[in-house]
Protein backbone atom coordinates (compact mmCIF):
# COMPACT_ATOMS: atom_id res chain seq x y z
CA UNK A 1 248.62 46.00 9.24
CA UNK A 2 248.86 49.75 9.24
CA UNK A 3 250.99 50.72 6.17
CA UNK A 4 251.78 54.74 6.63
CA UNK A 5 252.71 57.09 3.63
CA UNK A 6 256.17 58.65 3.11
CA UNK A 7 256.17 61.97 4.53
CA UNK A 8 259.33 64.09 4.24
CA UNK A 9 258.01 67.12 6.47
CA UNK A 10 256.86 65.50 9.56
CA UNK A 11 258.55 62.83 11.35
CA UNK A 12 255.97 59.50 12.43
CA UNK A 13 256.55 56.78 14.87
CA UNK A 14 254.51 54.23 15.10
CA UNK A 15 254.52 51.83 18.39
CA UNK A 16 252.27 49.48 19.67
CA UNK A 17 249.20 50.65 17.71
CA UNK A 18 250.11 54.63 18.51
CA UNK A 19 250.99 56.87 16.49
CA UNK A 20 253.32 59.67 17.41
CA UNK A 21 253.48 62.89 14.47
CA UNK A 22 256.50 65.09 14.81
CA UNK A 23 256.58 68.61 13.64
CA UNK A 24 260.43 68.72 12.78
CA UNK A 25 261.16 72.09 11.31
CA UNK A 26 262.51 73.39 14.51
CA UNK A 27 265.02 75.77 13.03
CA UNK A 28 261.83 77.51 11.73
CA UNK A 29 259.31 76.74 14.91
CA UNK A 30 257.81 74.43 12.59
CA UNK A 31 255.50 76.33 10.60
CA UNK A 32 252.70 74.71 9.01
CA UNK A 33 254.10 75.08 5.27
CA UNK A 34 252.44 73.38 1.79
CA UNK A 35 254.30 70.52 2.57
CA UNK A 36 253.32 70.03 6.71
CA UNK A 37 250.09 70.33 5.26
CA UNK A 38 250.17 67.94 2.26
CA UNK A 39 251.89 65.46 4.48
CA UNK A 40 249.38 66.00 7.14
CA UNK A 41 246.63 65.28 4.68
CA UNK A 42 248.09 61.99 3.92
CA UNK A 43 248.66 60.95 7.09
CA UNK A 44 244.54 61.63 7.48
CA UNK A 45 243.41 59.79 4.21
CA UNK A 46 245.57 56.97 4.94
CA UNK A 47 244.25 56.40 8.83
CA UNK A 48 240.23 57.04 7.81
CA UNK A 49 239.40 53.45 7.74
CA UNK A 50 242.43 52.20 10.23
CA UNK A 51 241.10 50.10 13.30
CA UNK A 52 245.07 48.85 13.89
CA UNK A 53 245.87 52.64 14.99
CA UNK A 54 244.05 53.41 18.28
CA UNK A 55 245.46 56.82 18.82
CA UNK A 56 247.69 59.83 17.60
CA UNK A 57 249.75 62.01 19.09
CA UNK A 58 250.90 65.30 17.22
CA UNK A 59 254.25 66.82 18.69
CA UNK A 60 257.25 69.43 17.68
CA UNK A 61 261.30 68.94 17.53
CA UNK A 62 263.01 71.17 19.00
CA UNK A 63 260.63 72.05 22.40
CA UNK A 64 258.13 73.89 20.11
CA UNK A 65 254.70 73.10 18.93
CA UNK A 66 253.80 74.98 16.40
CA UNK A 67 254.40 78.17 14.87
CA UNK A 68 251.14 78.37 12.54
CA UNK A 69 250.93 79.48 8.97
CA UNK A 70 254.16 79.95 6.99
CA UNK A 71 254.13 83.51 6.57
CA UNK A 72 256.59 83.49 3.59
CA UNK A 73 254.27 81.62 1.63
CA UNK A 74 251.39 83.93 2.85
CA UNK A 75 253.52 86.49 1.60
CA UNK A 76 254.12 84.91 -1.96
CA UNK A 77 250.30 83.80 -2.33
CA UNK A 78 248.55 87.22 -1.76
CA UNK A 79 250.11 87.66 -5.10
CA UNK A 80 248.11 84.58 -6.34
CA UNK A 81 244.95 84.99 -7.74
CA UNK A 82 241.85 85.36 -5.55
CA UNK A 83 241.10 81.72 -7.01
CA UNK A 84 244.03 79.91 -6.12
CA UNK A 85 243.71 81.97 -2.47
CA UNK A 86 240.52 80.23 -1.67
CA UNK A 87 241.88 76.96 -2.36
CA UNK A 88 244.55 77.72 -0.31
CA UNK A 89 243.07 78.24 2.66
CA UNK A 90 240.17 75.54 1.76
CA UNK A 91 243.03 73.00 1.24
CA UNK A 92 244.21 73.88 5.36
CA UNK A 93 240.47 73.32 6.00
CA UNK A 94 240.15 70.17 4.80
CA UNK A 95 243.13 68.88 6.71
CA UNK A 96 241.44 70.72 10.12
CA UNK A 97 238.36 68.84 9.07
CA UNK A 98 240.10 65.16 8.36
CA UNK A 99 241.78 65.79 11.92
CA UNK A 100 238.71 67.03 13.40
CA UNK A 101 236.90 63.43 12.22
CA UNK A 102 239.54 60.53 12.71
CA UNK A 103 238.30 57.87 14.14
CA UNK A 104 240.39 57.28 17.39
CA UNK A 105 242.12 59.96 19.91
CA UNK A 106 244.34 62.26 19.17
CA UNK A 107 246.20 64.48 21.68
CA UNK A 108 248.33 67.67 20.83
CA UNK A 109 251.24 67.96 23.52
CA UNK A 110 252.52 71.38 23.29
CA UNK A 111 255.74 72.85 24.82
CA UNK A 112 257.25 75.97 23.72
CA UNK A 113 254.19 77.87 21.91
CA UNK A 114 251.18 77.06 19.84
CA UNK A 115 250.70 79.90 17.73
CA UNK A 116 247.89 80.96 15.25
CA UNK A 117 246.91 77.83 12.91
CA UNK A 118 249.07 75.79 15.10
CA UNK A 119 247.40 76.34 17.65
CA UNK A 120 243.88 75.58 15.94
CA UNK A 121 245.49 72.59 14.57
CA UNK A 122 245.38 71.58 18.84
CA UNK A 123 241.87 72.20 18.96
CA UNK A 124 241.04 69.82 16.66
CA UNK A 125 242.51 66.93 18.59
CA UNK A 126 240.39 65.61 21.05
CA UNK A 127 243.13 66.08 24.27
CA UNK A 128 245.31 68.76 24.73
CA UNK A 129 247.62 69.00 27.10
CA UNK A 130 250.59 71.78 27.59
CA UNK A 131 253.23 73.13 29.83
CA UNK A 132 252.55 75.63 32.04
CA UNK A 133 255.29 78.13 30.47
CA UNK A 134 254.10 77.35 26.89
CA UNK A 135 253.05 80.47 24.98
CA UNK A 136 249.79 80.45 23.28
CA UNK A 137 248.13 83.35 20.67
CA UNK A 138 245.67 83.32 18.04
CA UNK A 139 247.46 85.91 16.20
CA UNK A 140 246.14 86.48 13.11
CA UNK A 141 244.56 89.55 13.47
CA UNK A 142 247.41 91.75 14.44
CA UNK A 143 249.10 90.41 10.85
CA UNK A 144 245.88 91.68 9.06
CA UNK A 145 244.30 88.37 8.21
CA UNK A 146 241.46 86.71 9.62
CA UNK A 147 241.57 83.05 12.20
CA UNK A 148 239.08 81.64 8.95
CA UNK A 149 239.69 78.16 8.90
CA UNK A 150 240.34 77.35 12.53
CA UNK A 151 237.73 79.30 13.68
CA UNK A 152 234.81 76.85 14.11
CA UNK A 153 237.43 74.66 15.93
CA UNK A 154 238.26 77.19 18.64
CA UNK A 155 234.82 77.51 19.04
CA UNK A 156 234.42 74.21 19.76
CA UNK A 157 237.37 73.90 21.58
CA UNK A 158 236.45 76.53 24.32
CA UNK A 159 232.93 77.61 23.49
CA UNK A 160 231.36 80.78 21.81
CA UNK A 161 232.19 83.54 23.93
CA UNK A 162 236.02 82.62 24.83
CA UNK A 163 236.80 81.98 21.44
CA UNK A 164 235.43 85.32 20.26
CA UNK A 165 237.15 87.45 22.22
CA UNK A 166 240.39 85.04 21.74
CA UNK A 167 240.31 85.82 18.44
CA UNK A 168 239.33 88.69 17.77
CA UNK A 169 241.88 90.30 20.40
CA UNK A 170 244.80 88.03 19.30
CA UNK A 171 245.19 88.03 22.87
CA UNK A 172 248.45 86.33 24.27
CA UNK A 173 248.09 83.59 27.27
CA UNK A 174 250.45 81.22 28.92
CA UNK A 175 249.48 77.32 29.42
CA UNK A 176 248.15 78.36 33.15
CA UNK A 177 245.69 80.30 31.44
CA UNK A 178 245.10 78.37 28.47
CA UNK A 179 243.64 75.87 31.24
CA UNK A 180 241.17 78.11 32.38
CA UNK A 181 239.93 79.75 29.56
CA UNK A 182 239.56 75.93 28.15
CA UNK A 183 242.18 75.66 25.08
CA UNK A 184 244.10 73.07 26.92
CA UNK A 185 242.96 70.28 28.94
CA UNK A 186 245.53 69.28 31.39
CA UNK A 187 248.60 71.50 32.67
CA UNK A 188 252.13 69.93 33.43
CA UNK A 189 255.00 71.67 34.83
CA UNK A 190 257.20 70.60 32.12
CA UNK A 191 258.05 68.38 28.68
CA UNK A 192 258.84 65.50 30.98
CA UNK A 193 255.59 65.81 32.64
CA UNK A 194 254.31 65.86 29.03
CA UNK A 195 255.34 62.48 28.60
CA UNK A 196 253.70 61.13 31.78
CA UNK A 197 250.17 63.00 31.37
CA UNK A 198 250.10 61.64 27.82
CA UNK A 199 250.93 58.23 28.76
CA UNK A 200 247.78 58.13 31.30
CA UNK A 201 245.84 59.04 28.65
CA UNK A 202 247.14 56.48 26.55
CA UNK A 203 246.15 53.77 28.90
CA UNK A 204 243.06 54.94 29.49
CA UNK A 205 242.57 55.12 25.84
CA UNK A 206 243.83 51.39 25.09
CA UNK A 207 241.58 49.98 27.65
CA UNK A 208 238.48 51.02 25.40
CA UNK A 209 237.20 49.15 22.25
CA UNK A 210 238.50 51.21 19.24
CA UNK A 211 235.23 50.35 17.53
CA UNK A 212 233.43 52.56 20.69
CA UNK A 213 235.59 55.03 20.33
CA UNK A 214 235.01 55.62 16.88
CA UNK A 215 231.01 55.68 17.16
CA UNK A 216 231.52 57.86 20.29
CA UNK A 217 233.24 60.38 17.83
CA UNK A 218 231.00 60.42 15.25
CA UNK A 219 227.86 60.58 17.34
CA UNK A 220 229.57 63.66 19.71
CA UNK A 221 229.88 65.27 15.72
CA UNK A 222 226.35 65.07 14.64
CA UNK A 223 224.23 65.60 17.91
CA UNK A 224 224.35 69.33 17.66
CA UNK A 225 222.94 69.67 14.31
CA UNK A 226 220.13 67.63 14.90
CA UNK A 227 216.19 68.14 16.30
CA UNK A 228 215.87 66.74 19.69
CA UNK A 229 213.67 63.57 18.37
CA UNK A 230 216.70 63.63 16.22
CA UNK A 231 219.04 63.13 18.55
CA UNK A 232 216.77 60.57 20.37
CA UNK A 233 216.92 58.51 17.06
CA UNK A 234 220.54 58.68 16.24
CA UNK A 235 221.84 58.18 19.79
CA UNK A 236 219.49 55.17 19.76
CA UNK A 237 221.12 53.92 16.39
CA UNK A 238 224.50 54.44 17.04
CA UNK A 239 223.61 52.65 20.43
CA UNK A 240 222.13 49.74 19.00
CA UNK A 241 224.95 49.11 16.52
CA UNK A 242 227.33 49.09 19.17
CA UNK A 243 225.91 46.26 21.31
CA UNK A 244 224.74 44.36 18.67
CA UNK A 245 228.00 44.19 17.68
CA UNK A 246 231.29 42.14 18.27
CA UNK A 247 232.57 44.48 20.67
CA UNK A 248 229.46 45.10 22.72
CA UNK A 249 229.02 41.14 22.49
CA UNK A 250 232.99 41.04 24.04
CA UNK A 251 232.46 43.78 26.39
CA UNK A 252 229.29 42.77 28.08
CA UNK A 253 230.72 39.32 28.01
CA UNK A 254 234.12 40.04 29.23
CA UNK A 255 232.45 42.30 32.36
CA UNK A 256 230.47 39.71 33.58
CA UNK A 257 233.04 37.17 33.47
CA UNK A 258 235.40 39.22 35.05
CA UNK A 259 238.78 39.53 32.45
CA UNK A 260 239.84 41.93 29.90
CA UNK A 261 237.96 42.46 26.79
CA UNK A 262 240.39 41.20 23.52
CA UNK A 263 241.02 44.97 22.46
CA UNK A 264 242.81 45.62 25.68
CA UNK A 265 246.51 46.74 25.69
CA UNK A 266 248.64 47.56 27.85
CA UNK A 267 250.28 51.36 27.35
């Protein structure tokens, strides 16, 4: 039984093993201030371990995804000491990196604009999908700061090159482009088109062992760091632990005798 902590900056609902995370500072284009963050952060610790949730979708009120670092509180902390800086921004890493490494799908749906952090907070899920009007920038350069903590994420998100010149040039794109150039995965026409694109995913997502999915994640994580007998080795491991265990035993067993495996759910 999935048992989620209080958060008073984000808004969660939780329905049929999904989890939907609203940014809800819409009055502000929900920023991603100390407390989005801290609340984000729980959110992450408390689903590590959680087979009940098979998914997570991360959202904002008011038509608008994200707005990216609150730049008030940049404001008050380059006053800070370089010390309490660095854990600053390493604090916002470690959420990236918790979000990066959950164990199920996530999906970003973004309407409005992803800006910035909030838009590097998307490339961490593992689907993003976006409206064709929505507004998109890494924009940290043309404030004077750098894309630090996000930036391994964009890479990842749209490759080497792209993300170079994305960030260096704080260069502005709509959700057409964001398509091409890789950011977002699917393009919808609008927020109700949102809802539809995300609920194919979501059955697609629901028909596959949650167990799978999780291995699948962590093996996609460590292949590129390793050797390529490396990669033989821990693609063989994480293989072997998969059929060997109660899922693969239900999967294979359930294929061959033609019915749905016990983790299936309807969206």
């Amino acid at each position: 039984m999935t048992t989620l902590p209080d958060t008073q900056s984000v808004e969660c609902e939780l329905e049929a093993g999904w989890l939907t995370v609203w940014f809800n500072q819409p009055e502000k284009r929900n920023p991603l201030t100390d407390d989005v963050v801290a609340d984000l952060q729980r959110l992450c610790d408390a689903l590590q371990d959680d087979r009940d949730v098979r998914g997570m979708t991360l959202r904002g009120r008011g038509g608008f995804f994200c707005a990216g670092g609150d730049l008030r509180g940049f404001q008050t902390m380059a006053k800070a000491s370089e010390q309490e800086v660095i854990e600053m921004s390493s604090t916002i890493g470690r959420l990236l990196q918790s979000l990066d490494g959950l164990p199920f799908v996530t999906i970003a749906l973004v309407e409005g604009a992803a800006m910035a952090g909030g838009l590097g907070v998307a490339c961490c899920c593992d689907v993003t999908i976006g409206t064709a009007d929505a507004r998109f920038a890494f924009s940290e350069t043309r404030i004077g700061i750098s894309p630090a903590q996000i930036a391994r994420y964009v890479m990842q998100k749209c490759g080497d090159s792209t993300g170079r010149r994305l960030m260096l040039s704080a260069a502005r794109f709509t959700g057409t482009e964001a398509e091409t150039l890789g950011i977002l995965d699917i393009v919808v026409r609008d927020a109700n088109a949102l809802v539809e694109a995300e609920a194919g995913i979501r059955a697609d997502v629901l028909a596959c062992a949650p167990g799978a999915v999780s291995a699948t994640k962590r093996l996609l994580k460590v292949l590129p760091s390793l050797s390529d007998q490396e990669k033989i080795a821990v693609a063989a491991e994480n293989f072997t632990q998969c059929l060997k265990g109660e899922e693969g035993v239900e999967g294979v067993a359930s294929f061959l005798e033609k019915r749905k495996p016990n983790w299936h759910q309807e969206a």
